[in-house]
N, C-alpha and C. Protein backbone atom coordinates (compact mmCIF):
# COMPACT_ATOMS: atom_id res chain seq x y z
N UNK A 1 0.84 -1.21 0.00
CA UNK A 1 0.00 0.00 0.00
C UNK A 1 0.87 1.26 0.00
N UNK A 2 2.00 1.32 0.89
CA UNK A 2 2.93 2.56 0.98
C UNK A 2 3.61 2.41 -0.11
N UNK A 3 4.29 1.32 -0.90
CA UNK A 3 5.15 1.52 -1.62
C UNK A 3 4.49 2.33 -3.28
N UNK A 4 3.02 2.46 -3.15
CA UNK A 4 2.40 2.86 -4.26
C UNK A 4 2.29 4.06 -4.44
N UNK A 5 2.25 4.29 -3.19
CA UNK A 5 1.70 5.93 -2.56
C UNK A 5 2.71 6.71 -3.00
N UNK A 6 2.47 8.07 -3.80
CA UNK A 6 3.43 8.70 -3.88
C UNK A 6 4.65 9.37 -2.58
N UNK A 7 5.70 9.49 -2.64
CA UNK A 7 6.48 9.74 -1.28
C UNK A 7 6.32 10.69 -0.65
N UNK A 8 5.41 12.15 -1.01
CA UNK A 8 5.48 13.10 -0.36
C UNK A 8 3.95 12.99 0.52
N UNK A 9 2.98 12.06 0.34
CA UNK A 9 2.09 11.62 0.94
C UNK A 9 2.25 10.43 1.24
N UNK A 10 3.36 9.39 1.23
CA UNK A 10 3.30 8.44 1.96
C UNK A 10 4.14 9.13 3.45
N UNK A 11 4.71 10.87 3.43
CA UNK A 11 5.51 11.19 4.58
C UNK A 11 4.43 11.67 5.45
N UNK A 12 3.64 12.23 4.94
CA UNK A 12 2.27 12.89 5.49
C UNK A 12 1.69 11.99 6.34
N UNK A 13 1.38 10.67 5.56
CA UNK A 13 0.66 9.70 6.18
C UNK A 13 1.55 9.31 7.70
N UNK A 14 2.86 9.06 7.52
CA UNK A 14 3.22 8.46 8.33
C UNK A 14 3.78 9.65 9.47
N UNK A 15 3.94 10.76 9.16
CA UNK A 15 3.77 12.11 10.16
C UNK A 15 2.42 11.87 11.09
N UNK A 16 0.90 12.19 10.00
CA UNK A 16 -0.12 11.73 11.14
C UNK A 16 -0.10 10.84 11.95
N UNK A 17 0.26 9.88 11.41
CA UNK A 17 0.22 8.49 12.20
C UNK A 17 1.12 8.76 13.86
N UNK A 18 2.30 9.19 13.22
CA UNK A 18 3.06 9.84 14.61
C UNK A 18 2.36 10.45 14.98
N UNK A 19 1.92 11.52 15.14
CA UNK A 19 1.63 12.45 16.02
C UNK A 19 0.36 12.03 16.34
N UNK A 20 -0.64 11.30 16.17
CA UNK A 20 -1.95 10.57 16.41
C UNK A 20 -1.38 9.64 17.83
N UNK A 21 -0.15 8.73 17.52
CA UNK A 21 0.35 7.60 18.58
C UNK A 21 0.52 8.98 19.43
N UNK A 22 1.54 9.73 19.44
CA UNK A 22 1.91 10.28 20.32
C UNK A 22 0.79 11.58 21.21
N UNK A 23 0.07 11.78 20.86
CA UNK A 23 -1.55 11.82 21.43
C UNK A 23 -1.62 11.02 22.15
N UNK A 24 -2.00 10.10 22.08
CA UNK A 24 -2.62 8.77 22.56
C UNK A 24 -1.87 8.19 24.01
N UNK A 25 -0.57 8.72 23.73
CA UNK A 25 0.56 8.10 24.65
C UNK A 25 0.60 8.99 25.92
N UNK A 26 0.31 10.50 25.61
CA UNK A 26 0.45 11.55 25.92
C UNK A 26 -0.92 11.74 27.34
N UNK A 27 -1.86 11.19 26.53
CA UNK A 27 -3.78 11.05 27.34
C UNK A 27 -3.52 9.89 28.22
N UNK A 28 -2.51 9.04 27.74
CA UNK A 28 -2.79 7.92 28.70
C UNK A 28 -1.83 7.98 29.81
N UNK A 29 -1.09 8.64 29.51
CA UNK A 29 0.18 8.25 30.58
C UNK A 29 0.12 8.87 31.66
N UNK A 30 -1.20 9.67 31.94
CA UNK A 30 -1.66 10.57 32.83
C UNK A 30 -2.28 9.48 33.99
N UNK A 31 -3.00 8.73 33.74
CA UNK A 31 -3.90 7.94 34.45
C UNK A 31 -3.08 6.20 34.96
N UNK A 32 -2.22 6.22 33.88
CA UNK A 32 -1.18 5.00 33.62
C UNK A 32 0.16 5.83 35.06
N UNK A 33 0.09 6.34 35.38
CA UNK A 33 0.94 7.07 35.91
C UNK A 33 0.14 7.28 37.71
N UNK A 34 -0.53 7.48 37.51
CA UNK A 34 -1.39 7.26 38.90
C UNK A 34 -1.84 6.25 39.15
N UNK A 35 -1.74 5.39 38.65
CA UNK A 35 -2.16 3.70 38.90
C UNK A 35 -1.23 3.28 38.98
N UNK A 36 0.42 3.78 38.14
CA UNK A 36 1.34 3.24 39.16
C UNK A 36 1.80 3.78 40.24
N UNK A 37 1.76 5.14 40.52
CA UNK A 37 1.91 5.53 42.28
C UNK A 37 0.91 4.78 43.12
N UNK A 38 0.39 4.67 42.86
CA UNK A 38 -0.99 4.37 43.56
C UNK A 38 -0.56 2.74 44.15
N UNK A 39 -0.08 2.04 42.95
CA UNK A 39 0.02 0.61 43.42
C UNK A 39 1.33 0.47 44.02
N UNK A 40 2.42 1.08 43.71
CA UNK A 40 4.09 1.02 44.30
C UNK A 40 3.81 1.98 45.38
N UNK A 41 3.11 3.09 45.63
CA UNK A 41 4.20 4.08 46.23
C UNK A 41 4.57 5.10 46.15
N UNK A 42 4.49 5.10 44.91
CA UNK A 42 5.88 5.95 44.36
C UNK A 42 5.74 7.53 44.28
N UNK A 43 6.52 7.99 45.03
CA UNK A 43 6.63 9.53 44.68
C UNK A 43 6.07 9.96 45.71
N UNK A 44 5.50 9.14 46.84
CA UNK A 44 5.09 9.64 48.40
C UNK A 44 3.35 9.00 48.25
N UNK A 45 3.24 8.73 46.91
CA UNK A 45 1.59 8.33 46.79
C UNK A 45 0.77 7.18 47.87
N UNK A 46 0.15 7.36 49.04
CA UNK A 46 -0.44 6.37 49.84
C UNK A 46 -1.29 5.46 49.08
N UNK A 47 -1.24 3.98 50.01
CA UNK A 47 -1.50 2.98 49.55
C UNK A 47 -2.85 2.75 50.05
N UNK A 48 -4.02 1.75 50.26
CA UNK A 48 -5.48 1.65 50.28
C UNK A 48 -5.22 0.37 50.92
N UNK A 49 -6.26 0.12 51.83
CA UNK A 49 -6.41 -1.47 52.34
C UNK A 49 -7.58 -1.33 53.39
N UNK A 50 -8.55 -2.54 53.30
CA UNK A 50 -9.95 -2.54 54.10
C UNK A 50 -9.82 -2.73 55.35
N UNK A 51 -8.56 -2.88 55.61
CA UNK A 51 -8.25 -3.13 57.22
C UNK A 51 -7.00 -3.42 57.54
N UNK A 52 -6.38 -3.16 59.17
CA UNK A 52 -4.88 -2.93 59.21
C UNK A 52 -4.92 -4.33 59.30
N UNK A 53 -3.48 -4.65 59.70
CA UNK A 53 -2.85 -5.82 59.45
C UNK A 53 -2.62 -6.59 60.72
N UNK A 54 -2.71 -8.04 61.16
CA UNK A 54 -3.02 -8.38 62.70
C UNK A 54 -1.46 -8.07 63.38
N UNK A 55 -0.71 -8.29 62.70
CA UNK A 55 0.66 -7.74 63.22
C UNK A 55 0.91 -6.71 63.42
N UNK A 56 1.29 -6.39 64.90
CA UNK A 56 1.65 -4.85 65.66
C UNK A 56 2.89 -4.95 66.00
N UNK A 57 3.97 -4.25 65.59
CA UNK A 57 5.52 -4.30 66.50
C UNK A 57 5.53 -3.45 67.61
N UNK A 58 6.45 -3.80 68.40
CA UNK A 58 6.48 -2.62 69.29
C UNK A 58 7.56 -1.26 69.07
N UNK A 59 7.90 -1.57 67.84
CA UNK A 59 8.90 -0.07 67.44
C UNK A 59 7.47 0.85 66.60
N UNK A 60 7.96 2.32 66.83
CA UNK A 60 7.30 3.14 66.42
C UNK A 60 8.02 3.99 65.78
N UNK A 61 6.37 4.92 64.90
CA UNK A 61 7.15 5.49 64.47
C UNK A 61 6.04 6.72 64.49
N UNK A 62 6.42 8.32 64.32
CA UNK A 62 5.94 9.10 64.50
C UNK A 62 5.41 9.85 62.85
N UNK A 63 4.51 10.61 63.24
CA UNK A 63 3.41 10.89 61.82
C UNK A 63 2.87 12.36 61.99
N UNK A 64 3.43 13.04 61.04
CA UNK A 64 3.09 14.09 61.57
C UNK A 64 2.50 14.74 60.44
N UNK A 65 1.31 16.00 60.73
CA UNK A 65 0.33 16.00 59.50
C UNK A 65 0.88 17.72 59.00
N UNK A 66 0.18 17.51 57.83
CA UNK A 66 0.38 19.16 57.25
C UNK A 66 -1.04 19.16 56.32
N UNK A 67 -0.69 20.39 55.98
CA UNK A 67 -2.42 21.30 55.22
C UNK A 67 -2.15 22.32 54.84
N UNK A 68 -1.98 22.32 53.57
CA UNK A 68 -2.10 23.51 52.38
C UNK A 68 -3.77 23.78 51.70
N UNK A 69 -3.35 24.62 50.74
CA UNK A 69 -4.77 24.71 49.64
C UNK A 69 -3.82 25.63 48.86
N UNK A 70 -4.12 25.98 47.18
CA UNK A 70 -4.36 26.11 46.44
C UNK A 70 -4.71 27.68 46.48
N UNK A 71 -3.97 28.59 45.50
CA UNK A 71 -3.82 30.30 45.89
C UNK A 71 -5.37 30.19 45.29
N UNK A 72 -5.97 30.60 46.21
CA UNK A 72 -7.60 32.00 45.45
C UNK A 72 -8.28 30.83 46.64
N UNK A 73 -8.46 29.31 47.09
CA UNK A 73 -9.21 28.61 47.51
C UNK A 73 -9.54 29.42 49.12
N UNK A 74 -11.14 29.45 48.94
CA UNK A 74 -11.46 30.31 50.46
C UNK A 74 -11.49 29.35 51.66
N UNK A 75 -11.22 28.44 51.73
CA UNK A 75 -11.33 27.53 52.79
C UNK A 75 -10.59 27.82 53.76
N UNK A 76 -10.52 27.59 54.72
CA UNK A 76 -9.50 27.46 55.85
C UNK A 76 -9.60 26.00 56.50
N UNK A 77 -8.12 25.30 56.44
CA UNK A 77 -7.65 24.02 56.17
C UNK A 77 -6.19 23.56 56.81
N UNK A 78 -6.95 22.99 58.26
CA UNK A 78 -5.59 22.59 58.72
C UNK A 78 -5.61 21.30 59.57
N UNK A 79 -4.96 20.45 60.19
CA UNK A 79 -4.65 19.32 60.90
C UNK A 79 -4.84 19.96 62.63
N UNK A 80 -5.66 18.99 63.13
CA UNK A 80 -6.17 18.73 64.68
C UNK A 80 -4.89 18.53 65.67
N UNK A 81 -4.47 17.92 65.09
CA UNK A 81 -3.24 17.32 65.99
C UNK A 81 -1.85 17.65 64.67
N UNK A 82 -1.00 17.83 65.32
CA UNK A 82 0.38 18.40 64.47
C UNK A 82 1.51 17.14 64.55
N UNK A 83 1.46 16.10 65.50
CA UNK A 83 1.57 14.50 65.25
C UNK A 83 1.45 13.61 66.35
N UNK A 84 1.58 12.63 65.83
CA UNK A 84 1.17 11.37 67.02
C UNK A 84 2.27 9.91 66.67
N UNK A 85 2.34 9.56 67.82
CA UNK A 85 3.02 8.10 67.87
C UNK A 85 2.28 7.13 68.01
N UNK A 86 2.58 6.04 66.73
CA UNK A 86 2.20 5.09 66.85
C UNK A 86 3.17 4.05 66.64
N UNK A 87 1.99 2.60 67.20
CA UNK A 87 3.10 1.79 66.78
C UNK A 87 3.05 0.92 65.52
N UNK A 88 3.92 0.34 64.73
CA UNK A 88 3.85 0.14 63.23
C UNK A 88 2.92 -1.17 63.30
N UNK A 89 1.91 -1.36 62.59
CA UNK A 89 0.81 -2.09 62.66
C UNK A 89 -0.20 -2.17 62.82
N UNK A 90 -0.13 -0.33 63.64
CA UNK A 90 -1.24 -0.20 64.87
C UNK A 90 -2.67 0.45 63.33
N UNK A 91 -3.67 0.94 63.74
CA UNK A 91 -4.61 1.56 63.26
C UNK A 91 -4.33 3.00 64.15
N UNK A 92 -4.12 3.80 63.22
CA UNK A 92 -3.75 5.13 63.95
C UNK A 92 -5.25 6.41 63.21
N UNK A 93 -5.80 7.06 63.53
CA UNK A 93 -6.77 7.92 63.10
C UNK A 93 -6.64 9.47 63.54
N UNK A 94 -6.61 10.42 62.51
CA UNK A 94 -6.27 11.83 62.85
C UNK A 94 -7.13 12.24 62.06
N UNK A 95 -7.26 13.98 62.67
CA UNK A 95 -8.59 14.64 62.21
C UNK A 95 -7.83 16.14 61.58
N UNK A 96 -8.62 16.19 60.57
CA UNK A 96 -8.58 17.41 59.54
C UNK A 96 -9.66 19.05 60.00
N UNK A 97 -9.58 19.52 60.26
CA UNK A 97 -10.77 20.37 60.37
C UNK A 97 -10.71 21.40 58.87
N UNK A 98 -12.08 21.75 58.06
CA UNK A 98 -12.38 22.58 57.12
C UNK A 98 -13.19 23.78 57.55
N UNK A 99 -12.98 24.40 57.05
CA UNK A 99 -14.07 25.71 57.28
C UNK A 99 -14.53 26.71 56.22
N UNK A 100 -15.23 27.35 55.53
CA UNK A 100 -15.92 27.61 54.65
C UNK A 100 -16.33 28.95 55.08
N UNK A 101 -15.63 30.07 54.72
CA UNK A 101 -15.89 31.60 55.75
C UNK A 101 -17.03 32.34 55.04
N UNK A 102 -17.06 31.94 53.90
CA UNK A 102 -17.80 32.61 52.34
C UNK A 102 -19.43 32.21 52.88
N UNK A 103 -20.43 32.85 52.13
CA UNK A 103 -21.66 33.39 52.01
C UNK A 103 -22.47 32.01 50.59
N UNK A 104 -21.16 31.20 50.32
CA UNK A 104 -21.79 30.16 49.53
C UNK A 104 -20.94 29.07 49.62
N UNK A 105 -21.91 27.98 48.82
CA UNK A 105 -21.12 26.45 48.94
C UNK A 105 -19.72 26.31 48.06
N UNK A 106 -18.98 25.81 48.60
CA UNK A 106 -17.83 26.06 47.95
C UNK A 106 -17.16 24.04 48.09
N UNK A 107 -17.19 23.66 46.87
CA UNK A 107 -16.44 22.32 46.59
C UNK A 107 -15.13 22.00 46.42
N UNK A 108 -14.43 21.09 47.25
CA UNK A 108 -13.10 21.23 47.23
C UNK A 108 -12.48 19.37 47.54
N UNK A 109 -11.19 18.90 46.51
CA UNK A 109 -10.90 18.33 46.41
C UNK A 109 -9.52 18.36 47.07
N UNK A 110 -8.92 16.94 47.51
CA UNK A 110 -7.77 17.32 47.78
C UNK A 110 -6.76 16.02 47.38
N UNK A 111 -5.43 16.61 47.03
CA UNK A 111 -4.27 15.56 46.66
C UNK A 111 -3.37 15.49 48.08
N UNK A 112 -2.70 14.42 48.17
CA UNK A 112 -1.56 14.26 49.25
C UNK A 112 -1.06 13.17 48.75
N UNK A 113 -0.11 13.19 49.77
CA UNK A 113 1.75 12.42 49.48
C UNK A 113 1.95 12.68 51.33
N UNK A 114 2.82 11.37 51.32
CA UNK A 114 3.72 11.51 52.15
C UNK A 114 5.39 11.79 52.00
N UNK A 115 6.30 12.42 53.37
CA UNK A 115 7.17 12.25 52.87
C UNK A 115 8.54 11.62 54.28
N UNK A 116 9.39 10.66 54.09
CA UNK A 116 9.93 10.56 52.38
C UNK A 116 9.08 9.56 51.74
N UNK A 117 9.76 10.34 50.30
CA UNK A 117 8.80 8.96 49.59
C UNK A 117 9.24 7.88 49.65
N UNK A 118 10.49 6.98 50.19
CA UNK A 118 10.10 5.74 50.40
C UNK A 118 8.62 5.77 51.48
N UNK A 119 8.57 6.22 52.06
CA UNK A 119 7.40 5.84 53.39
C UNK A 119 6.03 5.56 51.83
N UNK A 120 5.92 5.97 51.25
CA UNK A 120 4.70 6.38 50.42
C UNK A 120 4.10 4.43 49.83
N UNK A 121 5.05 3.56 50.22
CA UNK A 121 4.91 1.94 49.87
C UNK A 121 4.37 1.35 51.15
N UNK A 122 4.70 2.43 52.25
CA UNK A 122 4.40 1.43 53.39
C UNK A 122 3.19 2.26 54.29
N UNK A 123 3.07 3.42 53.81
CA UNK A 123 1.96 4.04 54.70
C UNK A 123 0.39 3.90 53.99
N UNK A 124 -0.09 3.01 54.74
CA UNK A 124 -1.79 2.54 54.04
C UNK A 124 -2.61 3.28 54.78
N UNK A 125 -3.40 3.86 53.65
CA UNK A 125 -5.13 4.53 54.37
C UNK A 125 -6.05 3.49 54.32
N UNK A 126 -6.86 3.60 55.62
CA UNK A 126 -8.20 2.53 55.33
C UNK A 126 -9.26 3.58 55.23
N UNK A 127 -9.32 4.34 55.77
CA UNK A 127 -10.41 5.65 54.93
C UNK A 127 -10.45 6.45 55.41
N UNK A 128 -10.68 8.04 54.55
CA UNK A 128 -10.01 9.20 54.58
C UNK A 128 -10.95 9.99 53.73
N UNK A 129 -11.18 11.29 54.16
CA UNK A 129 -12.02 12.50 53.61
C UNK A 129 -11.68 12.65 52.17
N UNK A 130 -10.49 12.17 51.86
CA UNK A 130 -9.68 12.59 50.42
C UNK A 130 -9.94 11.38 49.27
N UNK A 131 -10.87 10.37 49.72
CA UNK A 131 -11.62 9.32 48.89
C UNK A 131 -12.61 9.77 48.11
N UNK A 132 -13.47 11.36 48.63
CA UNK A 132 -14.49 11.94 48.13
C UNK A 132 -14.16 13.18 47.96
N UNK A 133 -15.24 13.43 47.08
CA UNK A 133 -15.09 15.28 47.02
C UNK A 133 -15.88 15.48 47.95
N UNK A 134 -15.40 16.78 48.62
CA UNK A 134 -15.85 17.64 49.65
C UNK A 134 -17.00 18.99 49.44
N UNK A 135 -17.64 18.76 49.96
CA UNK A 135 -19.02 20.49 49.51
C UNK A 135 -19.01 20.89 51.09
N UNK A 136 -18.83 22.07 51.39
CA UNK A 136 -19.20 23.16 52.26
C UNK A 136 -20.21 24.05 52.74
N UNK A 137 -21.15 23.92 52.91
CA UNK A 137 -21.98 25.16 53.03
C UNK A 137 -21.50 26.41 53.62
N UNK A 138 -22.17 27.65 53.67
CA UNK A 138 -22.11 28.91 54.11
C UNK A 138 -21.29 28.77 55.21
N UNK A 139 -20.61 28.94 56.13
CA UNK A 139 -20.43 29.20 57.39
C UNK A 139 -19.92 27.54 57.74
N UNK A 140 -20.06 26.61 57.15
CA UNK A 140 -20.05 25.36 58.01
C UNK A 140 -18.61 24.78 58.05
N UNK A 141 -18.43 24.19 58.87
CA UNK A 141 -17.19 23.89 59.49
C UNK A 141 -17.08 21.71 59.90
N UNK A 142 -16.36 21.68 59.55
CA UNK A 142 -16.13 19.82 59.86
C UNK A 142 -14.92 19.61 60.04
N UNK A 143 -15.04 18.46 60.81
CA UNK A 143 -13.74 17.57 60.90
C UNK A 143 -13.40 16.17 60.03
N UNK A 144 -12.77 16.35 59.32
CA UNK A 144 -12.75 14.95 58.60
C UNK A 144 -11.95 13.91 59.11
N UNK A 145 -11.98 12.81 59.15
CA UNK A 145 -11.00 11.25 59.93
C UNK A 145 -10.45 11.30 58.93
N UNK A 146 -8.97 10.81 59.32
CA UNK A 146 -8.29 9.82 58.35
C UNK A 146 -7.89 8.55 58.89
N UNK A 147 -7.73 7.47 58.84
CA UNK A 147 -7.69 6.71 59.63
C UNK A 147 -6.30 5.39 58.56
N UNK A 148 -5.38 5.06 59.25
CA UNK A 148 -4.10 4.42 58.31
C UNK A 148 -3.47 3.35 59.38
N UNK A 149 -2.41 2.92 58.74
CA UNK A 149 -1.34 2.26 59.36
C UNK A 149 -0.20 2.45 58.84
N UNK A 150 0.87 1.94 59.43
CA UNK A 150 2.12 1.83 58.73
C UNK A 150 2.56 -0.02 58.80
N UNK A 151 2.41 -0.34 57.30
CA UNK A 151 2.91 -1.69 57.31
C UNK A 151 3.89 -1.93 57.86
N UNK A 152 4.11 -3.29 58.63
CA UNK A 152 5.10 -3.92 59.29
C UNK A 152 6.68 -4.16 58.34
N UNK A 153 6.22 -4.40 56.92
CA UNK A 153 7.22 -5.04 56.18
C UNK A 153 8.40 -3.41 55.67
N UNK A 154 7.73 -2.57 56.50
CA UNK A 154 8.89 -1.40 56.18
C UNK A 154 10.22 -1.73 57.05
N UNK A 155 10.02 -2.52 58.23
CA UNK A 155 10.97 -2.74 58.93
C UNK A 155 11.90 -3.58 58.06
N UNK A 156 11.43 -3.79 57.09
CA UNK A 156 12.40 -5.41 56.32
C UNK A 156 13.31 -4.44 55.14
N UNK A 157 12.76 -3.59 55.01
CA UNK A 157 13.03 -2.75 53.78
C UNK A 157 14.30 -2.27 54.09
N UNK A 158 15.33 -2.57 52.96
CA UNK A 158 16.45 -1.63 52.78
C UNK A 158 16.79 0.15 53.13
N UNK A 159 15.53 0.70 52.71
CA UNK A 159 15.77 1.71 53.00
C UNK A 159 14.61 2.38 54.48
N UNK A 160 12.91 1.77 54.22
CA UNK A 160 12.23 1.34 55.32
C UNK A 160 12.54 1.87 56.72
N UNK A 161 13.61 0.79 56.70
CA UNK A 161 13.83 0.20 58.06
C UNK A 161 14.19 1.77 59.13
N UNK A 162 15.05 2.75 57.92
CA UNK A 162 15.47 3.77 58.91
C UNK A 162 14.70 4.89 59.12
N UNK A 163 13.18 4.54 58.44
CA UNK A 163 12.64 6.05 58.64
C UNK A 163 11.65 5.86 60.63
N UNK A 164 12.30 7.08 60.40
CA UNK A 164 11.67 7.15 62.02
C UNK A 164 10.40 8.00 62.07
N UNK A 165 10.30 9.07 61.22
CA UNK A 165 9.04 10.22 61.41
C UNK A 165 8.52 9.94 59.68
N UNK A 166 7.70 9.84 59.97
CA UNK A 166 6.87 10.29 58.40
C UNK A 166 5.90 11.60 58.44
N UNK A 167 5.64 12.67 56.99
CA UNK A 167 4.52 13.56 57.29
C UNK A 167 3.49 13.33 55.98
N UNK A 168 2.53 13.10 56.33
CA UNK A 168 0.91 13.06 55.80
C UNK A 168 0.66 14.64 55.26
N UNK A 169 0.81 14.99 54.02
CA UNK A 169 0.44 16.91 53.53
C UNK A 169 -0.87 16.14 52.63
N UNK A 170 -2.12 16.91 52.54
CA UNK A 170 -2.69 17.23 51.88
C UNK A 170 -3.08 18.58 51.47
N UNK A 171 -3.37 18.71 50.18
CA UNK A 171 -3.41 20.16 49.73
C UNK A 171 -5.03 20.59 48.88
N UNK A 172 -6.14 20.92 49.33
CA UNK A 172 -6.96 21.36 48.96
C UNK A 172 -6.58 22.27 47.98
N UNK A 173 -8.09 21.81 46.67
CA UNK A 173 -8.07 22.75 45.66
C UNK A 173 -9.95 22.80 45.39
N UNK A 174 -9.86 23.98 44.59
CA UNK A 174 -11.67 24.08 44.40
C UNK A 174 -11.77 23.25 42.98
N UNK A 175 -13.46 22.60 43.39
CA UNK A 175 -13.67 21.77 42.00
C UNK A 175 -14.74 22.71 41.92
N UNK A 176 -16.06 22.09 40.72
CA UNK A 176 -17.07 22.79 40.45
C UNK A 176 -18.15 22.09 41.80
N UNK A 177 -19.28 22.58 41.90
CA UNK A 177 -20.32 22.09 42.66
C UNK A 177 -20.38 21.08 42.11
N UNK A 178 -21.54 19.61 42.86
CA UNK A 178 -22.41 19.14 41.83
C UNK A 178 -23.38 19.53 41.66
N UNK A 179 -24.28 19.03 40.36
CA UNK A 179 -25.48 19.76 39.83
C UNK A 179 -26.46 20.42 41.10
N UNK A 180 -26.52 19.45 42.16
CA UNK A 180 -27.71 19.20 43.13
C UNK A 180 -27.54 20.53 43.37
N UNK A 181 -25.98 20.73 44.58
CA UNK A 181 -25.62 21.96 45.61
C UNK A 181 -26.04 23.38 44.20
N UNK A 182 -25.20 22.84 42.81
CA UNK A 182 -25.39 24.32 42.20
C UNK A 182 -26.72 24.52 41.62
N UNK A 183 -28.02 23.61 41.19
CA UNK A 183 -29.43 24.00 41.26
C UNK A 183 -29.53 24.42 42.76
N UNK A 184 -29.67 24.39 43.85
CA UNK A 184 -29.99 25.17 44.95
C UNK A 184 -29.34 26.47 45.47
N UNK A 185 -28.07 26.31 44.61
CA UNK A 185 -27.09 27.86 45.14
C UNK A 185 -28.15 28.79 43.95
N UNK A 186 -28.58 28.14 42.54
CA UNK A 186 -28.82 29.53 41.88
C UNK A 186 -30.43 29.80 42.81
N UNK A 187 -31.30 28.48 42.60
CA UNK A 187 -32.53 29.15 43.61
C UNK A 187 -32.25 30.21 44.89
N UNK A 188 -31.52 29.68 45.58
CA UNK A 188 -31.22 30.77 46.40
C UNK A 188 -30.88 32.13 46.22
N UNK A 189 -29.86 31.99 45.40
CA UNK A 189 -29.65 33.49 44.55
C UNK A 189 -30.60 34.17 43.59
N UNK A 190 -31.56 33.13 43.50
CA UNK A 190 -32.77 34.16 42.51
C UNK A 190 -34.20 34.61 43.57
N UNK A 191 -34.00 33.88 44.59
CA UNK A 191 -34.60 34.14 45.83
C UNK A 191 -34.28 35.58 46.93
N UNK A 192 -32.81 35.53 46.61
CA UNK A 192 -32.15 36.45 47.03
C UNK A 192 -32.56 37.82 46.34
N UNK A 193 -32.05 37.51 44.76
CA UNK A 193 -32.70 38.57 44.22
C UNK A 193 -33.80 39.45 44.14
N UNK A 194 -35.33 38.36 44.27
CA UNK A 194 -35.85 39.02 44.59
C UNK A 194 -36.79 39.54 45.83
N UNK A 195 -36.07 39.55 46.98
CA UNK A 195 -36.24 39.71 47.83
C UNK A 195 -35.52 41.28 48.32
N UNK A 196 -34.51 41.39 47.05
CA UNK A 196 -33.98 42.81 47.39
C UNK A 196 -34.73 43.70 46.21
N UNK A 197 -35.28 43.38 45.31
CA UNK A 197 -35.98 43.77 44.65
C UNK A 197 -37.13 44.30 45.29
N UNK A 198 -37.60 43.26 45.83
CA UNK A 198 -38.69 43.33 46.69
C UNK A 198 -38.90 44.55 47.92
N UNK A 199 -37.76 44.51 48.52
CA UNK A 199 -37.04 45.88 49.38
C UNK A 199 -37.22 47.18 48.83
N UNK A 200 -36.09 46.88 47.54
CA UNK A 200 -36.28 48.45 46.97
C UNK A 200 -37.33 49.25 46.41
N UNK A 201 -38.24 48.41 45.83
CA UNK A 201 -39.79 48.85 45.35
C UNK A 201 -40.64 49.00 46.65
């Protein structure tokens, strides 16, 4: 088929063709890339499990939390406790508090890592505020759980074995509402409206 094709459109053809693969490679390696932090580790990315592990050592190790957001995000977003000792095996649970100072619902997602990133293979969440997206109302304020362990088999680990403190950062950012919260933010605001309407006449 190519060898028929004249050469200045059999280069064309095979230009698209590149740059089509390399698309393709480009969309995927986004998601291909978080499925492998996700499953190694890697890069501080925490690991998932339905429950800690029956093995508790008695060496510990200490965990200490942090809380950012994202420049323009109105939230106010920080950690309950600044860290805690546990022991490696144990089920350890710490609390997030959010707050929402603004006059509307405001939706907010959040990414985290631990660090160092070796710890990021051995520190497992069993469930955590950062599994879901988050909605706020006016004024309202929460505490979110996180609740983890630190696998036993870090002690076996080459590099593992020497971490003594690990820190838990998550960093809030704003998403959109969902439909539900943003059909009730505009009723409200057309309620609002005319109710000052209503005032000024």
């Amino acid at each position: 088929m190519f060898k028929d094709m004249d050469p200045s459109k059999r280069t064309l053809v095979m230009l698209v063709g590149m740059v089509a693969t390399m698309l393709s490679l480009a969309f995927a390696s986004v998601p291909l890339y978080d499925w492998f932090c996700r499953v190694t580790g890697y890069g501080g990315t925490t690991l998932e499990a339905d429950a800690a592990p029956d093995e508790v050592l008695e060496k510990t190790v200490t965990v200490r939390f942090d809380a950012s957001k994202h420049a323009g995000f109105p939230w106010e977003f920080k950690p309950l406790q600044r860290e805690m000792e546990i022991r490696i095996g144990e089920t350890g649970l710490a609390f997030y508090e959010a707050y929402n100072p603004t006059d509307k619902p405001v939706a907010g997602s959040s990414t985290y890592n631990v660090f160092p990133f070796t710890a990021g293979g051995f520190f497992v969440k069993i469930d955590c505020f950062c599994f879901q997206e988050q909605v706020l109302q006016p004024g309202e304020r929460v505490e979110m759980p996180v609740s983890f362990f630190v696998d036993p088999e870090m002690v076996e680990d080459r590099d593992g074995k020497y971490i003594e403190t690990i820190t838990l950062s998550y960093t809030f950012y704003e998403i959109d509402l969902p439909e539900s919260d943003e059909d009730e933010q505009a009723a409200l605001d057309i309620q609002a409206n005319q109710s000052q309407n209503t005032a000024q006449n």
